[in-house]
PDB file of N, CA and C in Angstrom:
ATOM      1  N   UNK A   1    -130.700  -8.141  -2.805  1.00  0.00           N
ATOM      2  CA  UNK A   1    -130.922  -8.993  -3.950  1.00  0.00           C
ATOM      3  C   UNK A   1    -131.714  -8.252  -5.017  1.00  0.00           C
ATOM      4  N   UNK A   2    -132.661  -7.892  -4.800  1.00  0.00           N
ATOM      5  CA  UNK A   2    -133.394  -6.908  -5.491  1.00  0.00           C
ATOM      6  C   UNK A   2    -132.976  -5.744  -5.959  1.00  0.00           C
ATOM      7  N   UNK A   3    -131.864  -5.061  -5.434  1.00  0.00           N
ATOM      8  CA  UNK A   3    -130.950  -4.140  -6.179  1.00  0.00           C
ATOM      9  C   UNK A   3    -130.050  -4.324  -6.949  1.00  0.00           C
ATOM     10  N   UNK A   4    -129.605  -5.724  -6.992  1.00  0.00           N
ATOM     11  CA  UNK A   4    -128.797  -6.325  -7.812  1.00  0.00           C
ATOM     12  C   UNK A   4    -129.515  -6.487  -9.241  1.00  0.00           C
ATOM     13  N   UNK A   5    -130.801  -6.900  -8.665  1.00  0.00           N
ATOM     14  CA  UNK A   5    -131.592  -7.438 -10.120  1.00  0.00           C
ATOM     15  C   UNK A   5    -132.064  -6.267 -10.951  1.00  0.00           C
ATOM     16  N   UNK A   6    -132.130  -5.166 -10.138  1.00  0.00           N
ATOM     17  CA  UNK A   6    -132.652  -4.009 -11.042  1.00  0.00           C
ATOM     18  C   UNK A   6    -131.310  -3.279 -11.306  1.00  0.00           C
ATOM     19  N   UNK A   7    -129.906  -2.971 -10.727  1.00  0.00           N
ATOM     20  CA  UNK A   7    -129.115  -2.649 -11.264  1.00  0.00           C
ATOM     21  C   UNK A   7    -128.174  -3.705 -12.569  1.00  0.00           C
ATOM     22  N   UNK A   8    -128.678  -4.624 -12.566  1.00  0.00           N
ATOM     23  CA  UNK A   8    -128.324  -5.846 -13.897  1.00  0.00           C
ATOM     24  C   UNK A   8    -129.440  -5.068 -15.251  1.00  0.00           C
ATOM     25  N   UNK A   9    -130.915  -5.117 -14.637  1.00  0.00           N
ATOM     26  CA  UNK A   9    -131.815  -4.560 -15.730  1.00  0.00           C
ATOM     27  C   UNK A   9    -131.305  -3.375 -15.891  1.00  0.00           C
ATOM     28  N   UNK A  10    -130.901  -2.502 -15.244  1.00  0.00           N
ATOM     29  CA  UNK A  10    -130.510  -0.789 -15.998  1.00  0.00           C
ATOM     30  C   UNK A  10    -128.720  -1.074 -17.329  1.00  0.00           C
ATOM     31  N   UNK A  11    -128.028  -1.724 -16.591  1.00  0.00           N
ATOM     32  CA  UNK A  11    -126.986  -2.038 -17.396  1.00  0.00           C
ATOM     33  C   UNK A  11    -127.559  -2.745 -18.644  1.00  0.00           C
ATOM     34  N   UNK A  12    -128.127  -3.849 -18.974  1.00  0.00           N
ATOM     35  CA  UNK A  12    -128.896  -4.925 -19.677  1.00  0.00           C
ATOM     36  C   UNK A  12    -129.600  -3.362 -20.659  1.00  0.00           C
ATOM     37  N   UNK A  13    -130.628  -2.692 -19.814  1.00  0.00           N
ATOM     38  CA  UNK A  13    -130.996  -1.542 -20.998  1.00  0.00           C
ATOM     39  C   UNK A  13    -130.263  -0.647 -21.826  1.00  0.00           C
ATOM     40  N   UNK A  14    -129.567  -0.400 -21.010  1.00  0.00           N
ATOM     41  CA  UNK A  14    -128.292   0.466 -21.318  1.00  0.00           C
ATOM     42  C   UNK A  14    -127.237  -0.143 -22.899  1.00  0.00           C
ATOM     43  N   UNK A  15    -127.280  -1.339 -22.484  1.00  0.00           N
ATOM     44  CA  UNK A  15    -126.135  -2.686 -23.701  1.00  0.00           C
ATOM     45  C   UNK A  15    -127.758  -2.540 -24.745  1.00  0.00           C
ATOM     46  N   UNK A  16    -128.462  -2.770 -24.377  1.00  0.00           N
ATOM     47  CA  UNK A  16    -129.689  -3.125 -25.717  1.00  0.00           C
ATOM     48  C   UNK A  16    -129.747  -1.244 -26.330  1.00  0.00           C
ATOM     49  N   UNK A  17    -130.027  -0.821 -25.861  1.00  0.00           N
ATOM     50  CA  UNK A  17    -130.055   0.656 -26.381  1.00  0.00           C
ATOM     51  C   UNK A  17    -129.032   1.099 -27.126  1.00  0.00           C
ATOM     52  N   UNK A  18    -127.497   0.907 -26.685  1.00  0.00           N
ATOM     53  CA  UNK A  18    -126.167   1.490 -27.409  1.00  0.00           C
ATOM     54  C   UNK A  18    -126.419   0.477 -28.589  1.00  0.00           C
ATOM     55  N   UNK A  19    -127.205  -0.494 -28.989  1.00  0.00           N
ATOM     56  CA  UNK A  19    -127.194  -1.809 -29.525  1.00  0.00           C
ATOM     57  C   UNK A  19    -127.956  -1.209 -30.766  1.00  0.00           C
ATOM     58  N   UNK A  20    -128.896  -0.900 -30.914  1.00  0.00           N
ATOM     59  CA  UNK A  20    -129.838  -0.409 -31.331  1.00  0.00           C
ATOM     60  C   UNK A  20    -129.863   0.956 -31.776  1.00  0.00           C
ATOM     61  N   UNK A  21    -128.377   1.569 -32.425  1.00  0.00           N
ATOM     62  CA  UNK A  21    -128.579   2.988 -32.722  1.00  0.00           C
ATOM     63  C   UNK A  21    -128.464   4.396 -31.899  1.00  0.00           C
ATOM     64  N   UNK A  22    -128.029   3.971 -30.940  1.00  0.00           N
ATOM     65  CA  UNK A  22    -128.351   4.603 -29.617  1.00  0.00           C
ATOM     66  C   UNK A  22    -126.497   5.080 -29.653  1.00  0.00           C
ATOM     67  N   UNK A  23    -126.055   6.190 -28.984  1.00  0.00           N
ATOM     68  CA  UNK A  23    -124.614   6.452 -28.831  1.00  0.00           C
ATOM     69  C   UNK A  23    -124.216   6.194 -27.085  1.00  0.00           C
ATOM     70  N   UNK A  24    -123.065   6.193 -26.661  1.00  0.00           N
ATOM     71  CA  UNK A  24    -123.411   6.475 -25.743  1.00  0.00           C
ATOM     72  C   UNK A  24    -123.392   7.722 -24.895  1.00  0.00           C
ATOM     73  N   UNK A  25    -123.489   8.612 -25.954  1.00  0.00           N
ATOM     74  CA  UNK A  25    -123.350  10.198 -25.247  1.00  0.00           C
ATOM     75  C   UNK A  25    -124.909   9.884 -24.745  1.00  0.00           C
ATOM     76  N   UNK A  26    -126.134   9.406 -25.397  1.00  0.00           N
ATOM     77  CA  UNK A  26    -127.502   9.418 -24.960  1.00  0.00           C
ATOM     78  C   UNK A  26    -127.831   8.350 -23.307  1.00  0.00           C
ATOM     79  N   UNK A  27    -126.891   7.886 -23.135  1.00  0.00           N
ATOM     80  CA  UNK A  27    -126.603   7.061 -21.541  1.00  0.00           C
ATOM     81  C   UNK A  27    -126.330   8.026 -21.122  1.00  0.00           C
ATOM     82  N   UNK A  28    -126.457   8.150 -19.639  1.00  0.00           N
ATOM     83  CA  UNK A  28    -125.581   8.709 -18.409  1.00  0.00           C
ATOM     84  C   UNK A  28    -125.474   7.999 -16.938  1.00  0.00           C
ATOM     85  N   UNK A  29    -124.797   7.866 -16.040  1.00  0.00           N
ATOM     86  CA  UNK A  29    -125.302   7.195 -15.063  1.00  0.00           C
ATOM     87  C   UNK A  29    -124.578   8.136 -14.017  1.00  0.00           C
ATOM     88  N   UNK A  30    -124.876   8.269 -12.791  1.00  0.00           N
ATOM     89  CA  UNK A  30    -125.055   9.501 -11.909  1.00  0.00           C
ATOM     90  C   UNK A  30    -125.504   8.929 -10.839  1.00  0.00           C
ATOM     91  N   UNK A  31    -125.121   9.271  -9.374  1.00  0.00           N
ATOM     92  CA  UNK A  31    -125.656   9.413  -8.294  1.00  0.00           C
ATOM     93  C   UNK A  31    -126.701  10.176  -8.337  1.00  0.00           C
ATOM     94  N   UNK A  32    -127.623   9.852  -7.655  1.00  0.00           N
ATOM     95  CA  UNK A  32    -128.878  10.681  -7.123  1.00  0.00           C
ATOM     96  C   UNK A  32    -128.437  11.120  -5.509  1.00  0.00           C
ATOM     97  N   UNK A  33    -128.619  12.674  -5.436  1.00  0.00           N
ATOM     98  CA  UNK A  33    -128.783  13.151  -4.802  1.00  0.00           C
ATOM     99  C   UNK A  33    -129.925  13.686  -3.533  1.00  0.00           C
ATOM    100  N   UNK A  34    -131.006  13.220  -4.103  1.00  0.00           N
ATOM    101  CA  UNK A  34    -132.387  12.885  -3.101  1.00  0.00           C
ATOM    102  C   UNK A  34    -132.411  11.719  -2.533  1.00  0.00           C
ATOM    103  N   UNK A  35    -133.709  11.860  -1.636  1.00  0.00           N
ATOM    104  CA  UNK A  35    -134.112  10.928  -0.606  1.00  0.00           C
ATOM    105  C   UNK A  35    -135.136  10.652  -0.530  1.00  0.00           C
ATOM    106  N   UNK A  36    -135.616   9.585  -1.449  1.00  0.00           N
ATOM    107  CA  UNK A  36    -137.259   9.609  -1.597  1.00  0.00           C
ATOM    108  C   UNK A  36    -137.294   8.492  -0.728  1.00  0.00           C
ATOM    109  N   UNK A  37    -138.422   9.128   0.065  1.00  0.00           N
ATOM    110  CA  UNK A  37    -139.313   8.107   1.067  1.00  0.00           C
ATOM    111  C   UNK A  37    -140.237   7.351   0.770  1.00  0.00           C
ATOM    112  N   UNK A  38    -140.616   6.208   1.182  1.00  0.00           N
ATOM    113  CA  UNK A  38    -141.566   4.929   0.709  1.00  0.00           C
ATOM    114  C   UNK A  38    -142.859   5.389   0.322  1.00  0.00           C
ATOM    115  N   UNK A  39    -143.758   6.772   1.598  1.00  0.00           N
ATOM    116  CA  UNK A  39    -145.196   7.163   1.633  1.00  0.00           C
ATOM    117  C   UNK A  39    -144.819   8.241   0.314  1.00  0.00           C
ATOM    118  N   UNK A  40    -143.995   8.693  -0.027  1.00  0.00           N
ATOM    119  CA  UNK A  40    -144.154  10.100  -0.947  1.00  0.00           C
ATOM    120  C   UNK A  40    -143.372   9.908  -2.679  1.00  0.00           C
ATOM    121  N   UNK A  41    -142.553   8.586  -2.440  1.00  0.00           N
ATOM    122  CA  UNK A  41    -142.533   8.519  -4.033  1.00  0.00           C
ATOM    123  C   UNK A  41    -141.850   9.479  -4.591  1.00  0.00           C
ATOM    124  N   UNK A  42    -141.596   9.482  -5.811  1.00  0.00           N
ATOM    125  CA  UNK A  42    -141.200  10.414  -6.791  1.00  0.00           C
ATOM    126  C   UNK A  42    -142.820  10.615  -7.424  1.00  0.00           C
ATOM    127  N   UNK A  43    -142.703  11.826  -7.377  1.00  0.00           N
ATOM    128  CA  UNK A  43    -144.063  12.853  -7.938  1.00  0.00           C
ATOM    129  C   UNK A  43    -143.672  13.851  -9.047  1.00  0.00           C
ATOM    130  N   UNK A  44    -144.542  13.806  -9.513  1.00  0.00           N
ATOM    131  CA  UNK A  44    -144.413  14.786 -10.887  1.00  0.00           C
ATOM    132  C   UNK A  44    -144.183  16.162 -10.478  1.00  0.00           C
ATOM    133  N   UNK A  45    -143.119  16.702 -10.709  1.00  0.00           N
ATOM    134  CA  UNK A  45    -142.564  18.345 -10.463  1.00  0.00           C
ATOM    135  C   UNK A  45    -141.502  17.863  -9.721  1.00  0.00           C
ATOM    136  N   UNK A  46    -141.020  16.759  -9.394  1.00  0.00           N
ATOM    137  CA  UNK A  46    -139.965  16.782  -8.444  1.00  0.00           C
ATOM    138  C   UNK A  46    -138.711  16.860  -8.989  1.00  0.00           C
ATOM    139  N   UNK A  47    -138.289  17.688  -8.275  1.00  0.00           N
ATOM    140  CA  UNK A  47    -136.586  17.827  -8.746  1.00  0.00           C
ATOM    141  C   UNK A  47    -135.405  17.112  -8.231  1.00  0.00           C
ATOM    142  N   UNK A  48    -134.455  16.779  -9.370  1.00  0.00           N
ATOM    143  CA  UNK A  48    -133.908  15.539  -9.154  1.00  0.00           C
ATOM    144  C   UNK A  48    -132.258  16.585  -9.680  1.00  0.00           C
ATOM    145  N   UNK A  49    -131.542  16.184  -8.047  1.00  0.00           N
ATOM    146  CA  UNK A  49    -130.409  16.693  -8.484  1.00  0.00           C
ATOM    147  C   UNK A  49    -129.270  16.050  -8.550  1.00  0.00           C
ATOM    148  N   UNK A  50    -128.424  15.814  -9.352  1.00  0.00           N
ATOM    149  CA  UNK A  50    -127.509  14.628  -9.841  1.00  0.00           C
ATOM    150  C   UNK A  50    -126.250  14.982  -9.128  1.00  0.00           C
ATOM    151  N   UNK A  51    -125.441  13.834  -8.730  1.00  0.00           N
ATOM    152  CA  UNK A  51    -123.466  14.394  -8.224  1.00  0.00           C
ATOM    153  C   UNK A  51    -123.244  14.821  -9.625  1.00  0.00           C
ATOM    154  N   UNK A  52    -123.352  14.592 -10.567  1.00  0.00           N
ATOM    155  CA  UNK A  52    -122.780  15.032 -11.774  1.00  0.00           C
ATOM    156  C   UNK A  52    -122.770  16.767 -12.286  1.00  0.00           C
ATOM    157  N   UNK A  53    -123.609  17.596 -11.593  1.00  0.00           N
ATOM    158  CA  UNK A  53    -124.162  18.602 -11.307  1.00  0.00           C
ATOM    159  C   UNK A  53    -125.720  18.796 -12.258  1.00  0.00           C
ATOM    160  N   UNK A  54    -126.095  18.045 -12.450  1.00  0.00           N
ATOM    161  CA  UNK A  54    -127.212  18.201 -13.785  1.00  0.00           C
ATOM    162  C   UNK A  54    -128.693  18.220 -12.899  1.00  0.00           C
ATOM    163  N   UNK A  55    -129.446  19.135 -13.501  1.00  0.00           N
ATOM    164  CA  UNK A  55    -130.418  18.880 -12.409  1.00  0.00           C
ATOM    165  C   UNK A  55    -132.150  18.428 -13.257  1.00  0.00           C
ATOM    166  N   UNK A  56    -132.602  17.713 -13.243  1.00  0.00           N
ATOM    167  CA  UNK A  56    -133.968  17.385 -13.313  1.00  0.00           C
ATOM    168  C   UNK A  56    -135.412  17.804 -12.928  1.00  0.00           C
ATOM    169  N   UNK A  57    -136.474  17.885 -13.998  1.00  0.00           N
ATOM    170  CA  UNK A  57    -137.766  18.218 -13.018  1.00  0.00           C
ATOM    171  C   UNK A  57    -138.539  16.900 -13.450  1.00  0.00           C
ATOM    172  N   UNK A  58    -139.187  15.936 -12.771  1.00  0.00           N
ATOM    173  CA  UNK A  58    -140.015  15.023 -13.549  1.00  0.00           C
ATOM    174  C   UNK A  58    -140.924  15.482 -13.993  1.00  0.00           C
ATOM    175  N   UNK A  59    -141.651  14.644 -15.031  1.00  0.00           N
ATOM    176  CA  UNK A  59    -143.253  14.927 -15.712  1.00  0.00           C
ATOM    177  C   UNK A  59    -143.774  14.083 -15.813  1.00  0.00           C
ATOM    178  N   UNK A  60    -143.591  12.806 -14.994  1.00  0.00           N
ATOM    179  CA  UNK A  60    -144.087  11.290 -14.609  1.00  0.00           C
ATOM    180  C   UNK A  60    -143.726  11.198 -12.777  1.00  0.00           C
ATOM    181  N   UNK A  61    -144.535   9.955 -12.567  1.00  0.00           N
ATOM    182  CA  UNK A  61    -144.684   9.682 -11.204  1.00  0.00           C
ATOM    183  C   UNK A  61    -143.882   7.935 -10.909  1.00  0.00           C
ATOM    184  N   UNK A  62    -143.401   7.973  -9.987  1.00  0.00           N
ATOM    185  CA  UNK A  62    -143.403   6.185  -9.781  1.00  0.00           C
ATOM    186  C   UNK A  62    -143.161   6.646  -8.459  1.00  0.00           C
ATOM    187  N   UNK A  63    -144.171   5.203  -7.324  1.00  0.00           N
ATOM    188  CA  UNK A  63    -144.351   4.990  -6.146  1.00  0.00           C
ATOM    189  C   UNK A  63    -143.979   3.405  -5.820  1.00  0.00           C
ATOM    190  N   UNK A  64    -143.050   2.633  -6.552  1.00  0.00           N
ATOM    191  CA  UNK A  64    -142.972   1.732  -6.699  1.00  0.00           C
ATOM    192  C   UNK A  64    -141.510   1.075  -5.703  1.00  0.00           C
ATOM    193  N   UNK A  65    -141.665   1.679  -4.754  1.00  0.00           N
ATOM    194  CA  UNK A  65    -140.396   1.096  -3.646  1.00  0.00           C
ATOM    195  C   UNK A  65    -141.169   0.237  -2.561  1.00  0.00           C
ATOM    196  N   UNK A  66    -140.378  -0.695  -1.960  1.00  0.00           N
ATOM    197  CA  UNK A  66    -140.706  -0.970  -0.684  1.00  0.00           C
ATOM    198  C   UNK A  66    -140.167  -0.762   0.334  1.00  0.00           C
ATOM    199  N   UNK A  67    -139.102   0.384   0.424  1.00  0.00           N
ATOM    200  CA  UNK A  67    -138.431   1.295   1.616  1.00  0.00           C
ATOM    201  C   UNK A  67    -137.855   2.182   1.260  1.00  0.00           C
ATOM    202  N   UNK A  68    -137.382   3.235   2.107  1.00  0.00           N
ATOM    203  CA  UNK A  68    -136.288   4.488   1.622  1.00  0.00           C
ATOM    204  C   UNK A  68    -135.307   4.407   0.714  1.00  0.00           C
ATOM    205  N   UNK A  69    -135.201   5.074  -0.143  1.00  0.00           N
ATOM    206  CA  UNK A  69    -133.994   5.178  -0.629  1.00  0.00           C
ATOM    207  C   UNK A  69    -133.147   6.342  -0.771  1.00  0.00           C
ATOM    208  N   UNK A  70    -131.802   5.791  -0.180  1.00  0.00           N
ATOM    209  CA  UNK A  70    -131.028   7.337   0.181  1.00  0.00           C
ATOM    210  C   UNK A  70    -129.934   7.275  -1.381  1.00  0.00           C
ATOM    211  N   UNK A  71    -130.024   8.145  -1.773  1.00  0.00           N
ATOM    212  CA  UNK A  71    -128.869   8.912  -3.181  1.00  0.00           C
ATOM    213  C   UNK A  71    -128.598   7.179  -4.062  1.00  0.00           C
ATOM    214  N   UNK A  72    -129.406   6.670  -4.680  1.00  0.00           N
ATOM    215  CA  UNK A  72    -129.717   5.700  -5.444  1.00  0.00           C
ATOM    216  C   UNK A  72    -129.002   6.071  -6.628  1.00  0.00           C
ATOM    217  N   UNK A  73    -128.246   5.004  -7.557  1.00  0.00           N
ATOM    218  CA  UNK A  73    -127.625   5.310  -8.896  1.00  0.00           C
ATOM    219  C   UNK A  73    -128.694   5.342  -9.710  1.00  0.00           C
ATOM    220  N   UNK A  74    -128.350   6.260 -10.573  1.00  0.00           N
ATOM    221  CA  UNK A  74    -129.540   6.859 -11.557  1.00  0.00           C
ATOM    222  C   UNK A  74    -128.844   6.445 -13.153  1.00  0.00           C
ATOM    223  N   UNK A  75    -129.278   6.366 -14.007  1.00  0.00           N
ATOM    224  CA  UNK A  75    -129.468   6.115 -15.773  1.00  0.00           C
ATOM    225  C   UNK A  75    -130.343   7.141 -16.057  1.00  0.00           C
ATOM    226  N   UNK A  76    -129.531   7.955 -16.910  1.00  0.00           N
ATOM    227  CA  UNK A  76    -130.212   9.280 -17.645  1.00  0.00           C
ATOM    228  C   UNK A  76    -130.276   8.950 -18.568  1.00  0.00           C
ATOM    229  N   UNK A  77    -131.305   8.501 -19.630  1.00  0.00           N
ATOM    230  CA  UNK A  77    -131.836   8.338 -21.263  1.00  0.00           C
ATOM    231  C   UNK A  77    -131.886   9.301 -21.860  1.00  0.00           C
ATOM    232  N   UNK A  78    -131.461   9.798 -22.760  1.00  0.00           N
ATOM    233  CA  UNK A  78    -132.082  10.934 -23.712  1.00  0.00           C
ATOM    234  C   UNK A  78    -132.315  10.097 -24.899  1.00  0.00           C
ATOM    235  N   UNK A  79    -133.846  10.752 -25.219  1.00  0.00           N
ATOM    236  CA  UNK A  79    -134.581   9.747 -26.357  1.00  0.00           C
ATOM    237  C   UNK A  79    -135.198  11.270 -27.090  1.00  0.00           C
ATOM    238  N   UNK A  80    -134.397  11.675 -28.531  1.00  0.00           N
ATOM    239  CA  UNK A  80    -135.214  12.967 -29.183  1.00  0.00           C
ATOM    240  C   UNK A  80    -134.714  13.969 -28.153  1.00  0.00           C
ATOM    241  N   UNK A  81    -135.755  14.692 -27.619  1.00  0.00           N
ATOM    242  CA  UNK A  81    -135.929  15.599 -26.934  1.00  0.00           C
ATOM    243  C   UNK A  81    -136.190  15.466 -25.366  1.00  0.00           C
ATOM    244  N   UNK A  82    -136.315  14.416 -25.425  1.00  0.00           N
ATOM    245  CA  UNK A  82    -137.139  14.115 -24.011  1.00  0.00           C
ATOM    246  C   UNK A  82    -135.860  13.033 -23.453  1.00  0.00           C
ATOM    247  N   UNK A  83    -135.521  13.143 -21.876  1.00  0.00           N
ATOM    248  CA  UNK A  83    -134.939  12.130 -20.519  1.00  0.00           C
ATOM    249  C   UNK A  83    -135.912  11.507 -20.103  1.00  0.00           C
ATOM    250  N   UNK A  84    -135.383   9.901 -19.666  1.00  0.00           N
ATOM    251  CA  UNK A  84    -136.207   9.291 -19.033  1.00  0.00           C
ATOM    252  C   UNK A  84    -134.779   9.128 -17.596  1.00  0.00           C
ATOM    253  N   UNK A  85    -135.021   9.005 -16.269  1.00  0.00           N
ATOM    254  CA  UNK A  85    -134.547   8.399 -15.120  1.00  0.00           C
ATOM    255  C   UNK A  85    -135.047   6.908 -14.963  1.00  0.00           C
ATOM    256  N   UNK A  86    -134.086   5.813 -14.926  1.00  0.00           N
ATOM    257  CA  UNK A  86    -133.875   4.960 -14.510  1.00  0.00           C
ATOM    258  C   UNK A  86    -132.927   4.826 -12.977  1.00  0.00           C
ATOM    259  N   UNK A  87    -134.186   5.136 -11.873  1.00  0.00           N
ATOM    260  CA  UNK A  87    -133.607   5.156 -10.132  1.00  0.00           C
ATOM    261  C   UNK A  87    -133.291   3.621  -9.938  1.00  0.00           C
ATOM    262  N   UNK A  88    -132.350   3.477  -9.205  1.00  0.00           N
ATOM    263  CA  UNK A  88    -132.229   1.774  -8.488  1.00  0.00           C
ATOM    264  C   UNK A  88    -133.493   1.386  -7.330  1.00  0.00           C
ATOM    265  N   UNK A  89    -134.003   0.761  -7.753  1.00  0.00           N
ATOM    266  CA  UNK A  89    -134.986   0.167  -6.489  1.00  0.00           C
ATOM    267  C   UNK A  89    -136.461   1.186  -6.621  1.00  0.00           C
ATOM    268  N   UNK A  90    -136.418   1.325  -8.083  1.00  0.00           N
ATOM    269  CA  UNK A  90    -137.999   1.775  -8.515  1.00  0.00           C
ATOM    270  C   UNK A  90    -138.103   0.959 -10.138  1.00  0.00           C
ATOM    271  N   UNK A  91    -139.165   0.343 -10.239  1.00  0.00           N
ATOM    272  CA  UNK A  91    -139.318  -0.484 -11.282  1.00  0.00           C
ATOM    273  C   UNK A  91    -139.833   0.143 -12.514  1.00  0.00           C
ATOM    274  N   UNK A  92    -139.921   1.962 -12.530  1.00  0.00           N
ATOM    275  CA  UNK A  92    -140.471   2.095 -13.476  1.00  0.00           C
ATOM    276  C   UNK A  92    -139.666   3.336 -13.947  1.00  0.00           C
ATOM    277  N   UNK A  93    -139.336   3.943 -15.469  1.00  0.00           N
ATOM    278  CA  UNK A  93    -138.725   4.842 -16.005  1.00  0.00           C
ATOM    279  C   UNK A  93    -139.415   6.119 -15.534  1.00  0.00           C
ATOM    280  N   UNK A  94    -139.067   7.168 -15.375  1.00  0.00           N
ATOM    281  CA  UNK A  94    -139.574   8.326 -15.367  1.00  0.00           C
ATOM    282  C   UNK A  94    -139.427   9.203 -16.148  1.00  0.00           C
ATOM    283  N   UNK A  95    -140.126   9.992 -16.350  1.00  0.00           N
ATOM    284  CA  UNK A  95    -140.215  11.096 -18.072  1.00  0.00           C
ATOM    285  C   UNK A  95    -139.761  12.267 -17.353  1.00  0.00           C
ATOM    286  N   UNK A  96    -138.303  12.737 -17.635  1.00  0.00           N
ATOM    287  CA  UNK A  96    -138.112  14.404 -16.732  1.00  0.00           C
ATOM    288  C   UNK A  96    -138.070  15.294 -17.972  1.00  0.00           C
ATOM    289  N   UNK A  97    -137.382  16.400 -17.642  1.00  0.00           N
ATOM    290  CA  UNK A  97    -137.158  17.339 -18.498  1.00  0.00           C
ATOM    291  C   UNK A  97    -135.973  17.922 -18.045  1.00  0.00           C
ATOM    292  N   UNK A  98    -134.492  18.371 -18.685  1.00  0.00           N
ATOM    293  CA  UNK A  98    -133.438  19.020 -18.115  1.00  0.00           C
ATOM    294  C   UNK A  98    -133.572  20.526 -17.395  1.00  0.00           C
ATOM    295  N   UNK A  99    -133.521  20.924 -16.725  1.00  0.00           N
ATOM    296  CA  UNK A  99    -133.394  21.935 -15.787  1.00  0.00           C
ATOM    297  C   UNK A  99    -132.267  23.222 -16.266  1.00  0.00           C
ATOM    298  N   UNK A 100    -130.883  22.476 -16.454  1.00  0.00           N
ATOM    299  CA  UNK A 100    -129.556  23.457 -17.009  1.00  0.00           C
ATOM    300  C   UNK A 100    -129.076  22.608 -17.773  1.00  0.00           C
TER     301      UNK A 100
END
């Protein structure tokens, strides 16, 4: 239920953003390829590697799960210069930086 409600909010951001000036070359949505565990979170330096082949380093933190999550659909933002990750079943954006 709770993945439903946060994969409704990533689509819902996604429609308000293209809404607002936004293209949608600046969306992406992607499998995640990691396995972040409940005690360890996504941490700042962590690398985030996409099925799409694109790879990520964060420069923000979120610890905001209440169990494992294995290869979660991801929302890639590009805002300016800077990506934010939108993970399924973490309530908060993360600030990365592109890798390649």
């Amino acid at each position: 239920m709770k993945t439903k409600f946060i994969t409704s909010g990533i689509i819902m951001l996604g429609m308000f953003l293209s809404s607002t000036g936004y293209t949608d070359d600046n969306i992406k949505y992607s499998q995640c390829l990691n396995i972040f565990k409940e005690k360890d979170g996504i941490q700042t330096g962590t690398i985030i590697k996409m099925a799409n082949g694109e790879v990520f380093e964060t420069l923000s933190s979120a610890f905001s799960y209440d169990r494992n999550i294995v290869d979660p659909l991801c929302s890639i933002i590009k805002y300016k210069r800077y990506y934010y990750i939108l993970v399924s079943g973490v309530d908060k954006k993360i600030l990365a930086k592109k890798l390649n």
